[in-house]
C-alpha atoms as a PDB file:
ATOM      1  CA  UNK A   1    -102.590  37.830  32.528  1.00  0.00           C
ATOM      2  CA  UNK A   2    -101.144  39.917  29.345  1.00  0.00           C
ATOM      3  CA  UNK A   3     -98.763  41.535  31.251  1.00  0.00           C
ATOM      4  CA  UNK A   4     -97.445  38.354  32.198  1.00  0.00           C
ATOM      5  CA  UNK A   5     -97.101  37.550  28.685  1.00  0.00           C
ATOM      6  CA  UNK A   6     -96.072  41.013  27.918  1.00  0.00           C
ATOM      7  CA  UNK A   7     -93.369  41.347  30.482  1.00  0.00           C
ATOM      8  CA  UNK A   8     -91.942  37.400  28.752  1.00  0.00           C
ATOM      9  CA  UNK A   9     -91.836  39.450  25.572  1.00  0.00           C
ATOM     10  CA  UNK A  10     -89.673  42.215  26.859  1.00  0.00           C
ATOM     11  CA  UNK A  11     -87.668  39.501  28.501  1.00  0.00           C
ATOM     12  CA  UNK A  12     -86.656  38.350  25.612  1.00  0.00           C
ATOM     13  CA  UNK A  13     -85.422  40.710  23.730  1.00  0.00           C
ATOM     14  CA  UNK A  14     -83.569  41.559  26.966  1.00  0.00           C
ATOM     15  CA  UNK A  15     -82.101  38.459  26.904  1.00  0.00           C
ATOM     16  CA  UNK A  16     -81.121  38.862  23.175  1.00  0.00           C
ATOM     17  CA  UNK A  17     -79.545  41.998  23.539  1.00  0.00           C
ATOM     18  CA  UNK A  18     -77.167  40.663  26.809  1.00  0.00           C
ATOM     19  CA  UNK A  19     -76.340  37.802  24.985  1.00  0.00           C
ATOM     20  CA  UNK A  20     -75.465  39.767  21.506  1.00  0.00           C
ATOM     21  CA  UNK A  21     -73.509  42.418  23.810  1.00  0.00           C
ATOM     22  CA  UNK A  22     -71.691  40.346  25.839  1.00  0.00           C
ATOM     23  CA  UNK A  23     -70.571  38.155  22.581  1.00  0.00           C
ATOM     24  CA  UNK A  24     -69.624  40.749  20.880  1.00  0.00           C
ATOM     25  CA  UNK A  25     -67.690  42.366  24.049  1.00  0.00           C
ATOM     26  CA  UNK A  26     -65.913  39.241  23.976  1.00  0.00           C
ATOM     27  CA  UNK A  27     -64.532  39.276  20.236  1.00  0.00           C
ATOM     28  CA  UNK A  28     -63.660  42.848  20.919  1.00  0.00           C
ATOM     29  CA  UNK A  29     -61.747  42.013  23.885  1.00  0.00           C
ATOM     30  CA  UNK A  30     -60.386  38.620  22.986  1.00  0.00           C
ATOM     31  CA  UNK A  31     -59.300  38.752  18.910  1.00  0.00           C
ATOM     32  CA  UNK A  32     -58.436  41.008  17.009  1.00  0.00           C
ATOM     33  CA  UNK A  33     -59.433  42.621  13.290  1.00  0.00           C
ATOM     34  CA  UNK A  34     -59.493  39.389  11.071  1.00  0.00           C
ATOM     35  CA  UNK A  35     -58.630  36.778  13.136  1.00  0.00           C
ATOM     36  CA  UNK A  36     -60.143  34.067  12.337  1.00  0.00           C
ATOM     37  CA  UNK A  37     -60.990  30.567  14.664  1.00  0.00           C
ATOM     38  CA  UNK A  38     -62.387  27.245  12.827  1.00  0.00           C
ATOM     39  CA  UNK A  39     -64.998  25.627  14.680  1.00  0.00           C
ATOM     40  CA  UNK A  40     -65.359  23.210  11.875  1.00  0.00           C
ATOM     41  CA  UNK A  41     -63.534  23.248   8.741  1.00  0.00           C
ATOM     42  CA  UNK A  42     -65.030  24.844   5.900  1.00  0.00           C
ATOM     43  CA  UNK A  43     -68.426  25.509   7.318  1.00  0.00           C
ATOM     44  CA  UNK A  44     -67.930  27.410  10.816  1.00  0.00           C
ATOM     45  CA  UNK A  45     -65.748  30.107  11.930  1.00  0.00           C
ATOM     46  CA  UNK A  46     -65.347  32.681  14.740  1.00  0.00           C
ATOM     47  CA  UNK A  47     -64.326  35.475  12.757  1.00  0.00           C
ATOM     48  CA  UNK A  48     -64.123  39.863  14.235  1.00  0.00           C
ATOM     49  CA  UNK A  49     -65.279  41.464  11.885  1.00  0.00           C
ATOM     50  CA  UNK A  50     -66.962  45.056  11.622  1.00  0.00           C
ATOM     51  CA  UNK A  51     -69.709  46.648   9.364  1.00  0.00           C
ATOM     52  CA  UNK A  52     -70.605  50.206   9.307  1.00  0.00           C
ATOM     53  CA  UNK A  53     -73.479  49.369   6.787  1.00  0.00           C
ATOM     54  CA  UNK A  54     -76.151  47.571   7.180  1.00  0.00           C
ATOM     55  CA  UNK A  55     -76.445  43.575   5.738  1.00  0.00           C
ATOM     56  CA  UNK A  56     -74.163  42.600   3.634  1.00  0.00           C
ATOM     57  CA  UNK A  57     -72.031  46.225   3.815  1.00  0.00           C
ATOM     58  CA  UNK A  58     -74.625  48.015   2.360  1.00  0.00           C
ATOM     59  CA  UNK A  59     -75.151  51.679   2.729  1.00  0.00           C
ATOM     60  CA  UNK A  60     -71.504  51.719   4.144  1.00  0.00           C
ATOM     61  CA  UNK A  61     -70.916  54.911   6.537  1.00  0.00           C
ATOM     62  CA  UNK A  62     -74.794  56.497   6.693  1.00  0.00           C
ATOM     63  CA  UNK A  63     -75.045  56.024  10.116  1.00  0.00           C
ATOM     64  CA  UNK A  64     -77.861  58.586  10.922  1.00  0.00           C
ATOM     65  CA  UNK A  65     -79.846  57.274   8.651  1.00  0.00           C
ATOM     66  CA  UNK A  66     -79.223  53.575  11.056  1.00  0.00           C
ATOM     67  CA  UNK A  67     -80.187  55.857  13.969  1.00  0.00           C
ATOM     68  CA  UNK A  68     -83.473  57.609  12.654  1.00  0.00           C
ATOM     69  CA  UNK A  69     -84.686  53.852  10.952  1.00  0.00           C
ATOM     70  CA  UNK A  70     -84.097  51.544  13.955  1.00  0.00           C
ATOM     71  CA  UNK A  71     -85.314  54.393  16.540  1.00  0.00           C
ATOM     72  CA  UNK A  72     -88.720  54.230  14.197  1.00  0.00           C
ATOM     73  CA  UNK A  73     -87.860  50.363  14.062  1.00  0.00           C
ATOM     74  CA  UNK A  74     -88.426  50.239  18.051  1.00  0.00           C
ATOM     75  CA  UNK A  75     -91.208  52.394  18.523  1.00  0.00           C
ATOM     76  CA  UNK A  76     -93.036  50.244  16.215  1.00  0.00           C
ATOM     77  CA  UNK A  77     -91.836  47.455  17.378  1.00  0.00           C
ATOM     78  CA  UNK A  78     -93.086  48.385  20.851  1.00  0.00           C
ATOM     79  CA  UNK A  79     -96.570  49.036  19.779  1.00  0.00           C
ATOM     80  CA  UNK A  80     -97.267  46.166  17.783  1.00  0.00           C
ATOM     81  CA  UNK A  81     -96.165  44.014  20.483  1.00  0.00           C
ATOM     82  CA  UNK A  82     -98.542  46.063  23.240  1.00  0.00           C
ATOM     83  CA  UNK A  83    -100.818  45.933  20.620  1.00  0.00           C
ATOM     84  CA  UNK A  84    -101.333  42.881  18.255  1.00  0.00           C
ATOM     85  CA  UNK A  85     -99.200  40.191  20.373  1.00  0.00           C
ATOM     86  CA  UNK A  86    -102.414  39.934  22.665  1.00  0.00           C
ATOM     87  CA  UNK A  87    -103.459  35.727  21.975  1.00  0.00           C
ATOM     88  CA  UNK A  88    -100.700  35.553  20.106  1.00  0.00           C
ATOM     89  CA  UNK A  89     -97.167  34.031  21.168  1.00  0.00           C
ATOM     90  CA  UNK A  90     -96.097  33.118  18.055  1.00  0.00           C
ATOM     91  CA  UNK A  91     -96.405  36.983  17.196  1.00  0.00           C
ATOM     92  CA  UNK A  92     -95.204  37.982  20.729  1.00  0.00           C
ATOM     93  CA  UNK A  93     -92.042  35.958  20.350  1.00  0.00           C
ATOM     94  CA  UNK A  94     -91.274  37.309  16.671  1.00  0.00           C
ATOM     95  CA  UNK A  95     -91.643  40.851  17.655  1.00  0.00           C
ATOM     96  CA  UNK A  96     -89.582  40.085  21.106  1.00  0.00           C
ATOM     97  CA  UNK A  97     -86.526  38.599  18.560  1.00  0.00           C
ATOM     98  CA  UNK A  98     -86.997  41.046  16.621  1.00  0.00           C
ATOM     99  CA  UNK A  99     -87.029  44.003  19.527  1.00  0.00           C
ATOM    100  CA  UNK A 100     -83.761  42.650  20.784  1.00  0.00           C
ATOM    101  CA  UNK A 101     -82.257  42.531  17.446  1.00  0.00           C
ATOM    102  CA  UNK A 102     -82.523  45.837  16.800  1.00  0.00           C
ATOM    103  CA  UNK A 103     -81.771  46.967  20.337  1.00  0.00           C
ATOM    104  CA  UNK A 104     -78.495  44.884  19.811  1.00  0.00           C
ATOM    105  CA  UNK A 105     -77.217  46.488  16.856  1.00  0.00           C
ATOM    106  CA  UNK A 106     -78.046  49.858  17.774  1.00  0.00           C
ATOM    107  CA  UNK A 107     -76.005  49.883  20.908  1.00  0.00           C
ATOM    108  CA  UNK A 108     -72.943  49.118  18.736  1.00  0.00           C
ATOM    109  CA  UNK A 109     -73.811  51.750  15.689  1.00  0.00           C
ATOM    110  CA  UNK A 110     -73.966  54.080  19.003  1.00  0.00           C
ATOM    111  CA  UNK A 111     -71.567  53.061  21.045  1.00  0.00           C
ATOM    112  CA  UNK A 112     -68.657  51.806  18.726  1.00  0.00           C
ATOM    113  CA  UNK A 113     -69.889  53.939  15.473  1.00  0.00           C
ATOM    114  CA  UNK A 114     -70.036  50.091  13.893  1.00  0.00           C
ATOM    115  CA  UNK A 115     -71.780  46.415  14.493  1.00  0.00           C
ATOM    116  CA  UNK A 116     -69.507  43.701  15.955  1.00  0.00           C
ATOM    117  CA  UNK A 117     -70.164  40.516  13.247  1.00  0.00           C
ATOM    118  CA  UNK A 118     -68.341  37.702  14.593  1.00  0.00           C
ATOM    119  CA  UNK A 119     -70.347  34.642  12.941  1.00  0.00           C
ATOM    120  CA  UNK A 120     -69.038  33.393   9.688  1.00  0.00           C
ATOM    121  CA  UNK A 121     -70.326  30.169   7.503  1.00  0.00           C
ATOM    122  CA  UNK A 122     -70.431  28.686   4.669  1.00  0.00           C
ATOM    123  CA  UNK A 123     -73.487  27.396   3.026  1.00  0.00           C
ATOM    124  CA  UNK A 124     -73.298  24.922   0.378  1.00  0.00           C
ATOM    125  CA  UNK A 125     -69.921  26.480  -0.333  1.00  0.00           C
ATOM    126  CA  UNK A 126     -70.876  29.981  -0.327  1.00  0.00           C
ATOM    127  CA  UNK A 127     -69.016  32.871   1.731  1.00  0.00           C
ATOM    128  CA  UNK A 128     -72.085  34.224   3.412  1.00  0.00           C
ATOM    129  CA  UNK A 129     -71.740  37.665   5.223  1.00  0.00           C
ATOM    130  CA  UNK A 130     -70.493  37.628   8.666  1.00  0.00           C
ATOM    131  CA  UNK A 131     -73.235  38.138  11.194  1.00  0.00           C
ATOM    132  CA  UNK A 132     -73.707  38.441  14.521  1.00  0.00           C
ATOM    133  CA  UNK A 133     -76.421  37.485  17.634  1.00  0.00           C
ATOM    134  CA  UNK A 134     -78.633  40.440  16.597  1.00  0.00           C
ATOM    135  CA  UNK A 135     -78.856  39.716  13.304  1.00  0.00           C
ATOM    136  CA  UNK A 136     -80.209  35.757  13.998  1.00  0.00           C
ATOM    137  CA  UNK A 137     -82.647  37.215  16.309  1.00  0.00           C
ATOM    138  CA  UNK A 138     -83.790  39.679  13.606  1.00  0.00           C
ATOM    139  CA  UNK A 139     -83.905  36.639  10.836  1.00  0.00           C
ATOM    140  CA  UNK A 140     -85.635  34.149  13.288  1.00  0.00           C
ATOM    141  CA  UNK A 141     -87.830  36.848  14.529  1.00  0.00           C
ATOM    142  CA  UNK A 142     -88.970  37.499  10.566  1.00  0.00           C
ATOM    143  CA  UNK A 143     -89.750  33.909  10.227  1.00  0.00           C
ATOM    144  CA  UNK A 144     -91.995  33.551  12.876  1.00  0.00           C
ATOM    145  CA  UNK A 145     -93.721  36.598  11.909  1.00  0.00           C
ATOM    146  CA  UNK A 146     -94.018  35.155   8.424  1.00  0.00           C
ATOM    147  CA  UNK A 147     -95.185  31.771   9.985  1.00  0.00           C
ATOM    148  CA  UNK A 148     -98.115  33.717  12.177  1.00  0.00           C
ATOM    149  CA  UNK A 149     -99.298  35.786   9.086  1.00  0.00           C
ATOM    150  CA  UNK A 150     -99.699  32.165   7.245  1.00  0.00           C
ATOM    151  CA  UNK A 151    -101.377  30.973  10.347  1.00  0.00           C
ATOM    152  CA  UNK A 152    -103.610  33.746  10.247  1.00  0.00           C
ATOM    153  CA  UNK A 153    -104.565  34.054   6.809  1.00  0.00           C
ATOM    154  CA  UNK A 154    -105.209  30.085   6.781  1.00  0.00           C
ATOM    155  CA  UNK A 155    -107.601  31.127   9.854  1.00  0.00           C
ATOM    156  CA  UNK A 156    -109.215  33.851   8.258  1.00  0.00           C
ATOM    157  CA  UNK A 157    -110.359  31.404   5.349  1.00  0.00           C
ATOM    158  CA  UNK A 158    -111.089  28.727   7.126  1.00  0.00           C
ATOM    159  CA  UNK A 159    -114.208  31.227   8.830  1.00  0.00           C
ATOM    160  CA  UNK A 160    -114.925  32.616   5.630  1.00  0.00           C
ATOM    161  CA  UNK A 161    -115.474  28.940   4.136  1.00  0.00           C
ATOM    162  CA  UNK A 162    -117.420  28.250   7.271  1.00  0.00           C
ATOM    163  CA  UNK A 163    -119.345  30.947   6.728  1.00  0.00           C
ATOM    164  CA  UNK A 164    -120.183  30.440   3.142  1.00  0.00           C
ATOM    165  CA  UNK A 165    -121.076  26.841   4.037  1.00  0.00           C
ATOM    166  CA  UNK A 166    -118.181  25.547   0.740  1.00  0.00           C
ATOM    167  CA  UNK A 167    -114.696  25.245  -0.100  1.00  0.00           C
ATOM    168  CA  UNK A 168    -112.956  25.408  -2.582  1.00  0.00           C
ATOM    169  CA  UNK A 169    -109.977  24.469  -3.193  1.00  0.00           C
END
């Protein structure tokens, strides 16, 4: 039965990484450098964009240092998901998210020597950083690994309580 489960995991990040590649293919091939497309006003835009960093432009150009991290990224990636995902899907799903994140953005630092950002928004009037597929995966796939290590911690109290026989609060 885990390789059932397993084999959902590696599908997807799969599907992450064709749906982040084939986005991204499209910007390339459809707009070019800067263009910009509203979706709605203010809030949403299509917008090709490229970063040779990593978020938010950082560490602009160091791209074999991108290379050795995310390769390290994957492997461990990999493991924890063959080996701690086991019972848990919330876990599984997080590390699957994340998986295809990573995948994602590596293909471009590879192939194209930068990432393809393409989503652009504004939140509560701020210019946040132009993103991409990968990226969300990567942020959603955090979340839910933050929400399982709450979910486990609350666990592992609730034994110890039960085991004490009192809680305190």
């Amino acid at each position: 039965m885990w390789r059932y489960f397993l084999v959902f995991y590696y599908l997807i990040a799969l599907f992450v990484i064709l749906l982040d590649q084939i986005t991204k293919w499209l910007i390339v091939s459809k707009m070019y450098l800067g263009e910009s497309i509203p979706i709605i006003d203010n809030i949403f835009y299509i917008t090709s964009h490229r970063n040779r960093g990593a978020a938010w432009g950082i560490l602009q150009g160091q791209m074999w240092l991108f290379y050795v991290i995310t390769i390290v990224v994957i492997v461990a990636i990999m493991y924890y998901l063959y080996k701690a995902a086991k019972g848990k899907w919330i876990l599984g799903v997080s590390l699957a998210l994340m998986l295809g994140g990573a995948i994602g953005n590596f293909i471009d630092r590879v192939i194209r020597k930068e990432v393809v950002d393409f989503i652009h928004t504004y939140v509560f009037g701020y210019n946040f950083p132009v993103f991409n597929i990968a990226d969300s995966a990567l942020v959603i796939g955090v979340i839910l690994l933050m929400i399982q290590m709450v979910l486990e911690e609350r666990e592992t109290k609730e034994k110890s309580y039960g085991e004490n026989g009192t809680h305190h609060s």
